[in-house]
ModelCIF file with pLDDT and N, C-alpha, C, O atoms, coordinates in Angstrom:
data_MODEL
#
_entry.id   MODEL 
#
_entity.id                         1 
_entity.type                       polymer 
_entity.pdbx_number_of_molecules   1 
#
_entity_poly.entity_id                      1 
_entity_poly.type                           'polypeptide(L)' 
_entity_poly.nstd_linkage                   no 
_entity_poly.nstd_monomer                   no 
_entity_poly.pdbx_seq_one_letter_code       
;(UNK)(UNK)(UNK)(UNK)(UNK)(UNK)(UNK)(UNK)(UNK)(UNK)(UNK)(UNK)(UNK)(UNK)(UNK)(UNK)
(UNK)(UNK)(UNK)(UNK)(UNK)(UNK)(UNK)(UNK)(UNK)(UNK)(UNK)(UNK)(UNK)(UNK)(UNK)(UNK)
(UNK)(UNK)(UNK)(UNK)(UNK)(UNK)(UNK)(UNK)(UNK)(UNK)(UNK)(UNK)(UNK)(UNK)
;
_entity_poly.pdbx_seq_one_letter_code_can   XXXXXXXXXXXXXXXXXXXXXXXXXXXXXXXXXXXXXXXXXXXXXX 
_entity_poly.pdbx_strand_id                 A 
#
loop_
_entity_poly_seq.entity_id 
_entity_poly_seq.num 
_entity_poly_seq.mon_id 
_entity_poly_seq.hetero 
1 1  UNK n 
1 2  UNK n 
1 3  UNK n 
1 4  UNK n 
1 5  UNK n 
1 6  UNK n 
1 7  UNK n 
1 8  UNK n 
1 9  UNK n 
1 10 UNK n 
1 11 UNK n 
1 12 UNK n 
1 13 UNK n 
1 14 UNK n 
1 15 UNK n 
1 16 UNK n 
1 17 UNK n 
1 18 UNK n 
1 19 UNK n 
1 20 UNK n 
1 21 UNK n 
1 22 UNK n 
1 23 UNK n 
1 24 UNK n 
1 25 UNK n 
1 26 UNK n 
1 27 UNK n 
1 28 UNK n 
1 29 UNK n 
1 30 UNK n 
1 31 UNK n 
1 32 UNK n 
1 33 UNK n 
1 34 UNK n 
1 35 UNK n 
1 36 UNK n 
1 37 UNK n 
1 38 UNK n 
1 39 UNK n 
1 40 UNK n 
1 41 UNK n 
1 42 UNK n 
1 43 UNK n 
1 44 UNK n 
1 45 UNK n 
1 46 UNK n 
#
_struct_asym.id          A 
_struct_asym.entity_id   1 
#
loop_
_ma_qa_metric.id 
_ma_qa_metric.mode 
_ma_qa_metric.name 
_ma_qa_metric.software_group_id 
_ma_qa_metric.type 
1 global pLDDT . pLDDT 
2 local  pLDDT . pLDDT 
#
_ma_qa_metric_global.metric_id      1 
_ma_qa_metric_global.metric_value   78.78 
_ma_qa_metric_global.model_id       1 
_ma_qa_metric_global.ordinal_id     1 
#
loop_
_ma_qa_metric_local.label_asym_id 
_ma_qa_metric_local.label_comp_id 
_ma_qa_metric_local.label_seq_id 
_ma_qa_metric_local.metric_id 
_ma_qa_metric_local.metric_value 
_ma_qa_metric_local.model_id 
_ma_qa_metric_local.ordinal_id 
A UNK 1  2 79.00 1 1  
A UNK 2  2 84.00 1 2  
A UNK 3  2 85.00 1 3  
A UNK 4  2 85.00 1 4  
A UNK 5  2 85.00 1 5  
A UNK 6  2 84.00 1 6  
A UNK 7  2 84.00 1 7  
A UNK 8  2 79.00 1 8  
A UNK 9  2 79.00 1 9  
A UNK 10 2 76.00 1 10 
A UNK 11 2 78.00 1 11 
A UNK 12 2 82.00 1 12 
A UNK 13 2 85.00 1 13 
A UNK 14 2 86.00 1 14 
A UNK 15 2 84.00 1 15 
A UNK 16 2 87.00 1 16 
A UNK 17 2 84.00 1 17 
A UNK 18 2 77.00 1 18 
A UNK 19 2 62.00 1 19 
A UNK 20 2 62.00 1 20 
A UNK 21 2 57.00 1 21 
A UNK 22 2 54.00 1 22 
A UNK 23 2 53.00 1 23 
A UNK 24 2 54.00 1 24 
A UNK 25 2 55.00 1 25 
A UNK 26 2 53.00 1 26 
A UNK 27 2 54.00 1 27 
A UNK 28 2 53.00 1 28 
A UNK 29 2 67.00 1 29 
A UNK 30 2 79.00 1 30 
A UNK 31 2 86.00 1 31 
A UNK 32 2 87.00 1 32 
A UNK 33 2 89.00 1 33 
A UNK 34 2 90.00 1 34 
A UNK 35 2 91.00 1 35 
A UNK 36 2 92.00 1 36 
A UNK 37 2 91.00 1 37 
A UNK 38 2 89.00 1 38 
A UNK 39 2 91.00 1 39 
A UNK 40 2 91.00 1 40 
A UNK 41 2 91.00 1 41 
A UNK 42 2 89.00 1 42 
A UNK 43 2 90.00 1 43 
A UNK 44 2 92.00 1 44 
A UNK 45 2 91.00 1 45 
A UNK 46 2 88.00 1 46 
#
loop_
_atom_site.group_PDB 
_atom_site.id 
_atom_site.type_symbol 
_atom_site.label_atom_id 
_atom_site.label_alt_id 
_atom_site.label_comp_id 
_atom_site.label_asym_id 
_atom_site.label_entity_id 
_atom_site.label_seq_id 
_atom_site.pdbx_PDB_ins_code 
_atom_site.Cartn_x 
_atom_site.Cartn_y 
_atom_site.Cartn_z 
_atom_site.occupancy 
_atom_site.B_iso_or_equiv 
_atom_site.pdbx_formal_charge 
_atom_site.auth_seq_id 
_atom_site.auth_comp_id 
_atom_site.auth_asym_id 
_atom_site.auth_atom_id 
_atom_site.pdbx_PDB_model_num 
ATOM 1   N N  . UNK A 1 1  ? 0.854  -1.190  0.000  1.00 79.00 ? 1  UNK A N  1 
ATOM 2   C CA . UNK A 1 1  ? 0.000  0.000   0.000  1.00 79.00 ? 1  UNK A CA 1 
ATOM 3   C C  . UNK A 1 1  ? 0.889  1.238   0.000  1.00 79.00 ? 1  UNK A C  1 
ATOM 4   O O  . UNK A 1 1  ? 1.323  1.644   1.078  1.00 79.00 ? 1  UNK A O  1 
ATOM 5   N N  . UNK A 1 2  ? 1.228  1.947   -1.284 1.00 84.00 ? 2  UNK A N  1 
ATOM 6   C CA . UNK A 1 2  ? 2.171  3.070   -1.428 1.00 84.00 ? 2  UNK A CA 1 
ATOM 7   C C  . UNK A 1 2  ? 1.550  4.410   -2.235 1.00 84.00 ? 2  UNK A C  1 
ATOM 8   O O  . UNK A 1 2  ? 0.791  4.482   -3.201 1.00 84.00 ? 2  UNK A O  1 
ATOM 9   N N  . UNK A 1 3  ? 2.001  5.118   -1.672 1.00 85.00 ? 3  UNK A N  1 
ATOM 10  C CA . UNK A 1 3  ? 1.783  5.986   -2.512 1.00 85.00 ? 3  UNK A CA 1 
ATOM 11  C C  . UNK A 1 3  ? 2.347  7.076   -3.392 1.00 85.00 ? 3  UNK A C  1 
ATOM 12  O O  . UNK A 1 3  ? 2.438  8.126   -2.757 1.00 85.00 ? 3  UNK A O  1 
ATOM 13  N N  . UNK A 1 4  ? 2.774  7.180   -4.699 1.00 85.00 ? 4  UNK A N  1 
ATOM 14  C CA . UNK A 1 4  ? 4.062  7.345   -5.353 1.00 85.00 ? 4  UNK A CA 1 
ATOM 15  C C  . UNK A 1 4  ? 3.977  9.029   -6.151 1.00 85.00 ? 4  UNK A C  1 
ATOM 16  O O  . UNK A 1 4  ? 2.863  9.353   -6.563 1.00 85.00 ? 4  UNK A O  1 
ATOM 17  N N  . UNK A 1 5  ? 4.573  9.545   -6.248 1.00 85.00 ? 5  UNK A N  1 
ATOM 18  C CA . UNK A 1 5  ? 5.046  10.876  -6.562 1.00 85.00 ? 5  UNK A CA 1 
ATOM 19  C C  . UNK A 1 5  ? 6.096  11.304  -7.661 1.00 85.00 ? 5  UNK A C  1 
ATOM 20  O O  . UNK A 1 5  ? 7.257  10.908  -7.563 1.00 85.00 ? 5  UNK A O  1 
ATOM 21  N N  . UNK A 1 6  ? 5.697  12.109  -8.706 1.00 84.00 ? 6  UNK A N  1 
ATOM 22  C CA . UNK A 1 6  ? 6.929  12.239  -9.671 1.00 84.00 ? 6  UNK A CA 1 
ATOM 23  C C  . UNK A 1 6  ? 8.101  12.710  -8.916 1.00 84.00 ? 6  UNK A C  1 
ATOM 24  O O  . UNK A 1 6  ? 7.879  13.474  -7.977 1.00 84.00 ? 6  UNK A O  1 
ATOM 25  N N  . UNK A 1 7  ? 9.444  12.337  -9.210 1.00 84.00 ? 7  UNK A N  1 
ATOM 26  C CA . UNK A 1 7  ? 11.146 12.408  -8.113 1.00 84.00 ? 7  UNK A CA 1 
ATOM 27  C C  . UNK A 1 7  ? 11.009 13.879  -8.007 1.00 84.00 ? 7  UNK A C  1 
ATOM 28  O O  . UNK A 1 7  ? 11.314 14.321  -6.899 1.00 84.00 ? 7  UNK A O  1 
ATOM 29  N N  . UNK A 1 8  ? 10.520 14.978  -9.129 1.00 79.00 ? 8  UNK A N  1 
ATOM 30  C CA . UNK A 1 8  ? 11.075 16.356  -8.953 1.00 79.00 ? 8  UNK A CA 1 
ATOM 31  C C  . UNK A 1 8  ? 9.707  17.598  -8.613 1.00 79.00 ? 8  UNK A C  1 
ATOM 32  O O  . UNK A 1 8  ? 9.799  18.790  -8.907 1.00 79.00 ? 8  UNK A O  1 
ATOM 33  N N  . UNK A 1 9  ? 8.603  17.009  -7.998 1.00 79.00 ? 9  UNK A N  1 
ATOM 34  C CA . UNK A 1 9  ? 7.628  17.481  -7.861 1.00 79.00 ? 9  UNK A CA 1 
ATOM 35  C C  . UNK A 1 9  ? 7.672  18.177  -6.880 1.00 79.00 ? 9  UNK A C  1 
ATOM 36  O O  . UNK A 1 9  ? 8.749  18.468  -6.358 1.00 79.00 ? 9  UNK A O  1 
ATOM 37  N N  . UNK A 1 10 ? 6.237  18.690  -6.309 1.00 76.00 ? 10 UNK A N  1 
ATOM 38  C CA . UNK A 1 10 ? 6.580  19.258  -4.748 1.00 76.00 ? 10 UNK A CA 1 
ATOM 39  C C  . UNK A 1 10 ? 5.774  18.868  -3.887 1.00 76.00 ? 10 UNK A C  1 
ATOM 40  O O  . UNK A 1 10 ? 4.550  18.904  -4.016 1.00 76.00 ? 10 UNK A O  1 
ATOM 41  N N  . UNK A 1 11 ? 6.354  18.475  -2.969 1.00 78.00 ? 11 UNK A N  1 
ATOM 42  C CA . UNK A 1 11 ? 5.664  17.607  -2.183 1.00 78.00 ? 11 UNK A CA 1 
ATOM 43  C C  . UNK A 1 11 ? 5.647  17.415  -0.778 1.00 78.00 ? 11 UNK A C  1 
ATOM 44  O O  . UNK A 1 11 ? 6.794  17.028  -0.557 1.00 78.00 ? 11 UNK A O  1 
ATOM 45  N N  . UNK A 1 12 ? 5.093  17.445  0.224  1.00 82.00 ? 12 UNK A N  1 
ATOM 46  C CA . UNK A 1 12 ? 5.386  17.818  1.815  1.00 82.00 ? 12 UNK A CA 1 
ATOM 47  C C  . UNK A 1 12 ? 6.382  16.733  1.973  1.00 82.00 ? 12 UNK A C  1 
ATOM 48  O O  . UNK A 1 12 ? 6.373  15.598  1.494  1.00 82.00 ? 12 UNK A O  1 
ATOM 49  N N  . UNK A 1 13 ? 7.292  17.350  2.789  1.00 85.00 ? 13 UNK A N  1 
ATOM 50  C CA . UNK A 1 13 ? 8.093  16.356  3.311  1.00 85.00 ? 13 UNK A CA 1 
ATOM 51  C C  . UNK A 1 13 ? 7.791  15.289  4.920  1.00 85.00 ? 13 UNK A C  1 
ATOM 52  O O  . UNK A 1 13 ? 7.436  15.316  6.098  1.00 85.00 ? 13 UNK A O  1 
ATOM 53  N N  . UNK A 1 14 ? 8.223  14.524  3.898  1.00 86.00 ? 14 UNK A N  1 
ATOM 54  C CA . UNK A 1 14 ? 7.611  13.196  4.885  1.00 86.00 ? 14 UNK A CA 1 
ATOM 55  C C  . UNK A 1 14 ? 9.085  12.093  5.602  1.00 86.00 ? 14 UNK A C  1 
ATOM 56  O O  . UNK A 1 14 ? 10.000 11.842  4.818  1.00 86.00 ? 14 UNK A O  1 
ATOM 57  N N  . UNK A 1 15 ? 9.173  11.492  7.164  1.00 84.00 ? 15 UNK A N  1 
ATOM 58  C CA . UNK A 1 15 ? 9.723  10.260  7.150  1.00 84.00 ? 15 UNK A CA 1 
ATOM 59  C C  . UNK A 1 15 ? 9.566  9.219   6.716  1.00 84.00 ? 15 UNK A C  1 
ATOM 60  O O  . UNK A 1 15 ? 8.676  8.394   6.922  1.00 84.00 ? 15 UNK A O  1 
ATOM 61  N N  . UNK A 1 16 ? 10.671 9.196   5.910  1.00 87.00 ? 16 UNK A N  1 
ATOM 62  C CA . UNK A 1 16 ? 11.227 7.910   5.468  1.00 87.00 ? 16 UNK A CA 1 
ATOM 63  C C  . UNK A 1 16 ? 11.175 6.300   6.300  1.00 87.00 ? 16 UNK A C  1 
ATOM 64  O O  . UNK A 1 16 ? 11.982 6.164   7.220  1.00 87.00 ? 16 UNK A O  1 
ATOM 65  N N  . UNK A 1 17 ? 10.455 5.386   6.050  1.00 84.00 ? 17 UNK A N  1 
ATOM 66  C CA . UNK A 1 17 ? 10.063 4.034   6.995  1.00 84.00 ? 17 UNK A CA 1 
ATOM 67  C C  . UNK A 1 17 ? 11.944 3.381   6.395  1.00 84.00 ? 17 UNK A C  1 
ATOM 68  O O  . UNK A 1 17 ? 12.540 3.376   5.317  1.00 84.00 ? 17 UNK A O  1 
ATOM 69  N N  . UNK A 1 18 ? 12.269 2.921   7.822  1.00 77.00 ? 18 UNK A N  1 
ATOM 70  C CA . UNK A 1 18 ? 13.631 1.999   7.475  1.00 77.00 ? 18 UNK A CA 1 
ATOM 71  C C  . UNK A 1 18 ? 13.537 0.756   7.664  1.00 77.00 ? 18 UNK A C  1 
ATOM 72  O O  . UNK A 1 18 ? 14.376 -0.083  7.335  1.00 77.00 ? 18 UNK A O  1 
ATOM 73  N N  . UNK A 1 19 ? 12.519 0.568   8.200  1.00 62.00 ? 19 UNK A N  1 
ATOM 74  C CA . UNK A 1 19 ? 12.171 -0.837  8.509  1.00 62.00 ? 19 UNK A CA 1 
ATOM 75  C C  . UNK A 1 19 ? 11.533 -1.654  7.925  1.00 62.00 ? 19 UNK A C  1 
ATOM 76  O O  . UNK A 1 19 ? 10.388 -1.619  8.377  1.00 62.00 ? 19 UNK A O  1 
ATOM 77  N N  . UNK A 1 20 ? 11.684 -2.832  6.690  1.00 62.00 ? 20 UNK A N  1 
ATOM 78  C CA . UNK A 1 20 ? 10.657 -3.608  6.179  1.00 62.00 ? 20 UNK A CA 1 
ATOM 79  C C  . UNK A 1 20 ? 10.644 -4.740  6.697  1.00 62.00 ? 20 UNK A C  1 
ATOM 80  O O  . UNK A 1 20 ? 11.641 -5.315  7.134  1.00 62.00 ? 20 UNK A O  1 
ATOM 81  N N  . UNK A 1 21 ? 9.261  -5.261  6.697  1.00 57.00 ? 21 UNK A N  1 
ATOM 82  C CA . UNK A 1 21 ? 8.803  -7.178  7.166  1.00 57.00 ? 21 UNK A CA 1 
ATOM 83  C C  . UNK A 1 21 ? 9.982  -7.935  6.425  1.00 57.00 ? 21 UNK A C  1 
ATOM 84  O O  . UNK A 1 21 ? 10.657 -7.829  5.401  1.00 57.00 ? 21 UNK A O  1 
ATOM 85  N N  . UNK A 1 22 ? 9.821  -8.883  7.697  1.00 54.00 ? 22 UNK A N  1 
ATOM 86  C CA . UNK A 1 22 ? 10.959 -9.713  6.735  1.00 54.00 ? 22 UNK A CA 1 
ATOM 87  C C  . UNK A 1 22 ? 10.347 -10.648 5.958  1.00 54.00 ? 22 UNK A C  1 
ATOM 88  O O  . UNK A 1 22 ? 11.143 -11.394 5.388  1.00 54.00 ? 22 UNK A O  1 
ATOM 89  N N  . UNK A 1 23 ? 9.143  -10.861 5.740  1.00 53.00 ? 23 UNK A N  1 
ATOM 90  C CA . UNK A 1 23 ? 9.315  -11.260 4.037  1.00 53.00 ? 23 UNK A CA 1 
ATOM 91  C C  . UNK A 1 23 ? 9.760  -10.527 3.030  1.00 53.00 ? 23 UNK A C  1 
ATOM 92  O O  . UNK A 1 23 ? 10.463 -10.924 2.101  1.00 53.00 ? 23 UNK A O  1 
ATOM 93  N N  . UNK A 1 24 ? 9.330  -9.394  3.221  1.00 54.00 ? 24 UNK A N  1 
ATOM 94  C CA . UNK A 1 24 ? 9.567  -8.460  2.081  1.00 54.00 ? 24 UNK A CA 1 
ATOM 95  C C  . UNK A 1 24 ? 10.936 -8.313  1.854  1.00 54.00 ? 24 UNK A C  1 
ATOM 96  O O  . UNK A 1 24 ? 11.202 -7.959  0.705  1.00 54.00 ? 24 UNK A O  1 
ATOM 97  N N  . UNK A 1 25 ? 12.262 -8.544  2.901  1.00 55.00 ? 25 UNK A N  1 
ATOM 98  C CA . UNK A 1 25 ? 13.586 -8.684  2.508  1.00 55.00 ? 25 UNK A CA 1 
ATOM 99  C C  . UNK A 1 25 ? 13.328 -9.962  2.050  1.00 55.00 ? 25 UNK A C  1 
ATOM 100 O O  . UNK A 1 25 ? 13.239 -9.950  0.822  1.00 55.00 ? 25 UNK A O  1 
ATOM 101 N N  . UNK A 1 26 ? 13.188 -10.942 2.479  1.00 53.00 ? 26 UNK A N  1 
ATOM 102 C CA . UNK A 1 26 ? 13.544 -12.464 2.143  1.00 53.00 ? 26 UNK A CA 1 
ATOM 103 C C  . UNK A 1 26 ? 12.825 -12.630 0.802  1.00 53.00 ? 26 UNK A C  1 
ATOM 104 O O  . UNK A 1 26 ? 13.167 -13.702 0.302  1.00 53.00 ? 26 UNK A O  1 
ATOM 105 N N  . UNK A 1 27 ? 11.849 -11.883 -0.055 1.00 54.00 ? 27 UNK A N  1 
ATOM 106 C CA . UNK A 1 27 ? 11.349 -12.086 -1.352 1.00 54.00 ? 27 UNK A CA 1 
ATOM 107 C C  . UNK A 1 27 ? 12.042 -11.334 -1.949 1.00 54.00 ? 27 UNK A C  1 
ATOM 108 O O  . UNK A 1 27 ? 11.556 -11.381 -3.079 1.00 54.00 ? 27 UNK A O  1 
ATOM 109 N N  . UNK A 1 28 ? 13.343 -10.257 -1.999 1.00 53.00 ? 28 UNK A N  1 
ATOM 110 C CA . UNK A 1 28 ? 14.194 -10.045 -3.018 1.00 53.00 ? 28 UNK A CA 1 
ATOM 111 C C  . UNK A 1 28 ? 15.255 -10.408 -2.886 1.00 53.00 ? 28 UNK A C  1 
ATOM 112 O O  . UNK A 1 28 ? 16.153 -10.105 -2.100 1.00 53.00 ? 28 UNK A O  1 
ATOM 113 N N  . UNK A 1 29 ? 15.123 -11.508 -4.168 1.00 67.00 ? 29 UNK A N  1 
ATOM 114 C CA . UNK A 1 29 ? 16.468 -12.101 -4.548 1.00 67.00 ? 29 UNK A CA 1 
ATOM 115 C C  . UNK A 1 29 ? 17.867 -11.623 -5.609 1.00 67.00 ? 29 UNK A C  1 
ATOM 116 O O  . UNK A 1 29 ? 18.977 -12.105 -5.836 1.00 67.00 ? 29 UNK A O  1 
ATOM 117 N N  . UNK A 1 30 ? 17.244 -10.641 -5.989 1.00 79.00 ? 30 UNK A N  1 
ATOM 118 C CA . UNK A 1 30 ? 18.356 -10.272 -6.855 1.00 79.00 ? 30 UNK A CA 1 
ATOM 119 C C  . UNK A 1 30 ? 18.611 -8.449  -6.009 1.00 79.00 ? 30 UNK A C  1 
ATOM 120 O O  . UNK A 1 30 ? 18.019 -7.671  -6.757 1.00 79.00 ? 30 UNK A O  1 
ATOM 121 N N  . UNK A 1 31 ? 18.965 -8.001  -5.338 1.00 86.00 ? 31 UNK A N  1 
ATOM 122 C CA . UNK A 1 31 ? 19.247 -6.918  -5.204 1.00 86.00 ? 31 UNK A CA 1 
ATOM 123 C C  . UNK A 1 31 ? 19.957 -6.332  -5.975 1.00 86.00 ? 31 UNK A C  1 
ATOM 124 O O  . UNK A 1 31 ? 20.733 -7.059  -6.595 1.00 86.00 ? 31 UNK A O  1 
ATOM 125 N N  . UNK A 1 32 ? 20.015 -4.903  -6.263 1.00 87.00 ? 32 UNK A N  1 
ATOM 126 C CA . UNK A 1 32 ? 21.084 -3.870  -6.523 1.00 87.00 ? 32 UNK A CA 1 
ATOM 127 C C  . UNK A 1 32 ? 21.651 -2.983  -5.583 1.00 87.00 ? 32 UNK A C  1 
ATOM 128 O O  . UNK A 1 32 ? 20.994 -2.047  -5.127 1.00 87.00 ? 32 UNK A O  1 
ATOM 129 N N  . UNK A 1 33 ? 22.831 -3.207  -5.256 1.00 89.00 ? 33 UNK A N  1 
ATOM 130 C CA . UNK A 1 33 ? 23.418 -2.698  -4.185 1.00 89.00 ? 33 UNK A CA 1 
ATOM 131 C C  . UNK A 1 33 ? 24.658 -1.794  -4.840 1.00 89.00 ? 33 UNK A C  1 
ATOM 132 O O  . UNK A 1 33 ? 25.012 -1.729  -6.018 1.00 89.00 ? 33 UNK A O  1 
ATOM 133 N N  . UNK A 1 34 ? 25.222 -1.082  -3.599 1.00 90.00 ? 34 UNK A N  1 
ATOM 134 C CA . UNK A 1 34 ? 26.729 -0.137  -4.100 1.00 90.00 ? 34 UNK A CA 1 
ATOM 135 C C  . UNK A 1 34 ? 27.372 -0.124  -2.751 1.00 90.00 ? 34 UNK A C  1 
ATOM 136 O O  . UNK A 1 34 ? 26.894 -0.123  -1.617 1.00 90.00 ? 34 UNK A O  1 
ATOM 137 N N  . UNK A 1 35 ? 28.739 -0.112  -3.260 1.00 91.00 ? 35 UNK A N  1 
ATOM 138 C CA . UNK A 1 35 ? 29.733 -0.494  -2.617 1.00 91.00 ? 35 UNK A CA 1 
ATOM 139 C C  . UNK A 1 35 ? 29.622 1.265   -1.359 1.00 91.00 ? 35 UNK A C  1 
ATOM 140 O O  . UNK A 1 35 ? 29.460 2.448   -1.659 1.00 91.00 ? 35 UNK A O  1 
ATOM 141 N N  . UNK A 1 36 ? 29.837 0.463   0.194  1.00 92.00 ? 36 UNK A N  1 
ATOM 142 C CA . UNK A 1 36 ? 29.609 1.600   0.677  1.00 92.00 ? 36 UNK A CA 1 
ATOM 143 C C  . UNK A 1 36 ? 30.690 2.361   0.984  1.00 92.00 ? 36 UNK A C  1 
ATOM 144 O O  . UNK A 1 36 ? 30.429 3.475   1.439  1.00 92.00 ? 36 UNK A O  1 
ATOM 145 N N  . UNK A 1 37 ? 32.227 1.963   0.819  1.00 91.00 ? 37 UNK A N  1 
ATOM 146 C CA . UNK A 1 37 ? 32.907 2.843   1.230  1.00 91.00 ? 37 UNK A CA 1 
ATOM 147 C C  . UNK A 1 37 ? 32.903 3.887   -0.101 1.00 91.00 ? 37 UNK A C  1 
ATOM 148 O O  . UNK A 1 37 ? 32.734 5.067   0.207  1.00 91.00 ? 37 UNK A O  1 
ATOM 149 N N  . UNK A 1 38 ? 33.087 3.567   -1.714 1.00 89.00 ? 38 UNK A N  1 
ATOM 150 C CA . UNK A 1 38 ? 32.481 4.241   -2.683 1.00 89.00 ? 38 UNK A CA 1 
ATOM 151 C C  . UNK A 1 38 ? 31.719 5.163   -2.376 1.00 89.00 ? 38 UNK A C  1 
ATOM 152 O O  . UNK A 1 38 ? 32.196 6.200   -1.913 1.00 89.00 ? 38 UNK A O  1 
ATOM 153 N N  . UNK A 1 39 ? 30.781 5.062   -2.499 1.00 91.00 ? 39 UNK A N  1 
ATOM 154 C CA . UNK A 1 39 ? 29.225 5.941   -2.059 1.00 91.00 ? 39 UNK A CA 1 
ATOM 155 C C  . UNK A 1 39 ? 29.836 6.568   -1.342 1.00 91.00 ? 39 UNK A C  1 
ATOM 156 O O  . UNK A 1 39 ? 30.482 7.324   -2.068 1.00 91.00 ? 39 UNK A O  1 
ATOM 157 N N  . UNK A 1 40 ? 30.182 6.857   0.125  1.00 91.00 ? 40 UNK A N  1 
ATOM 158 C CA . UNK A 1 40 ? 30.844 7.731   1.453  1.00 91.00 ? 40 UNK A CA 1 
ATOM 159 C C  . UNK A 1 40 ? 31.842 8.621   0.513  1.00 91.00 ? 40 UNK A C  1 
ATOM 160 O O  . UNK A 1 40 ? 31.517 9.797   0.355  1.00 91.00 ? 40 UNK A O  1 
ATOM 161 N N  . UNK A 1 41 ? 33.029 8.153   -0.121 1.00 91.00 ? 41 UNK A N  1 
ATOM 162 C CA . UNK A 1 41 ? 33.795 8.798   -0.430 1.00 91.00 ? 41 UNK A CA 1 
ATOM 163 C C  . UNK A 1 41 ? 33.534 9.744   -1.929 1.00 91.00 ? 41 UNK A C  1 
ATOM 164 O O  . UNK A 1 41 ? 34.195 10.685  -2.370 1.00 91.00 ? 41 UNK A O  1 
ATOM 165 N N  . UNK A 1 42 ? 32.293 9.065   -2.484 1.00 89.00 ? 42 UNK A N  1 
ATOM 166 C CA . UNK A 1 42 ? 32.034 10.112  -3.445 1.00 89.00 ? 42 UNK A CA 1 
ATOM 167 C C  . UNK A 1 42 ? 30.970 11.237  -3.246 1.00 89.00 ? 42 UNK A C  1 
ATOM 168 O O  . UNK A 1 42 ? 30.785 12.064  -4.138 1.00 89.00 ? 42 UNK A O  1 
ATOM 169 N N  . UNK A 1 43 ? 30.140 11.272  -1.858 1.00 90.00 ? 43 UNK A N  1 
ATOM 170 C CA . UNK A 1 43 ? 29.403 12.038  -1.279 1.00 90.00 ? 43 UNK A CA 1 
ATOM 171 C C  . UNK A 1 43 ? 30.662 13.030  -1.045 1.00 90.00 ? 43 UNK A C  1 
ATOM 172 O O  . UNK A 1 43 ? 30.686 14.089  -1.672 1.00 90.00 ? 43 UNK A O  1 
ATOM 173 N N  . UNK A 1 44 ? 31.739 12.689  -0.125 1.00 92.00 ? 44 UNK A N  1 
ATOM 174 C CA . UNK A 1 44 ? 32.535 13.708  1.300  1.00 92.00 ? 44 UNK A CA 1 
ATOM 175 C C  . UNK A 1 44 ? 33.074 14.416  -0.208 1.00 92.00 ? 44 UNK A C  1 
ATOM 176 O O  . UNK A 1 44 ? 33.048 15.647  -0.199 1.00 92.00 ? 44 UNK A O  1 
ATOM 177 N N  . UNK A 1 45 ? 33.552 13.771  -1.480 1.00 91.00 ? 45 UNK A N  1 
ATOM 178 C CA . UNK A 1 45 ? 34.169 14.802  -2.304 1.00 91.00 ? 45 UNK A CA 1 
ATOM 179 C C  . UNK A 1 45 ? 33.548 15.605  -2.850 1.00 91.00 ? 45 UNK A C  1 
ATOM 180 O O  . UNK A 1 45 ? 34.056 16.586  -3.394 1.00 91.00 ? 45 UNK A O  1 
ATOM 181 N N  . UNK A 1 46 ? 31.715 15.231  -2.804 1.00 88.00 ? 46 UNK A N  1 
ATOM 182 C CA . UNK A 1 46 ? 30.962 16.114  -3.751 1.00 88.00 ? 46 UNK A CA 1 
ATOM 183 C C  . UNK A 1 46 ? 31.116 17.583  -2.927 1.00 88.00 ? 46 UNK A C  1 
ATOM 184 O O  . UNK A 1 46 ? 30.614 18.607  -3.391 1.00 88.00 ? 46 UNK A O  1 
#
């Protein structure tokens, strides 16, 4: 049950949920992930 928004619209800002059921981890099997020290170090240079 979601409710979805164009990325560059305007829109009240809301918290972010960090927590999903664990089925809902255990039913994705193929993730896309990124390497986190990458990510960190290309944020601190931006």
């Amino acid at each position: 049950e979601l409710n979805w928004s164009f990325l560059r619209s305007t829109r009240h800002p809301f918290a972010p949920q960090t927590c999903l059921p664990h089925g809902a981890v255990g039913s994705a099997n193929n993730l896309t992930l990124d390497c986190f020290t990458a990510k960190l170090s290309g944020l601190q240079v931006a």
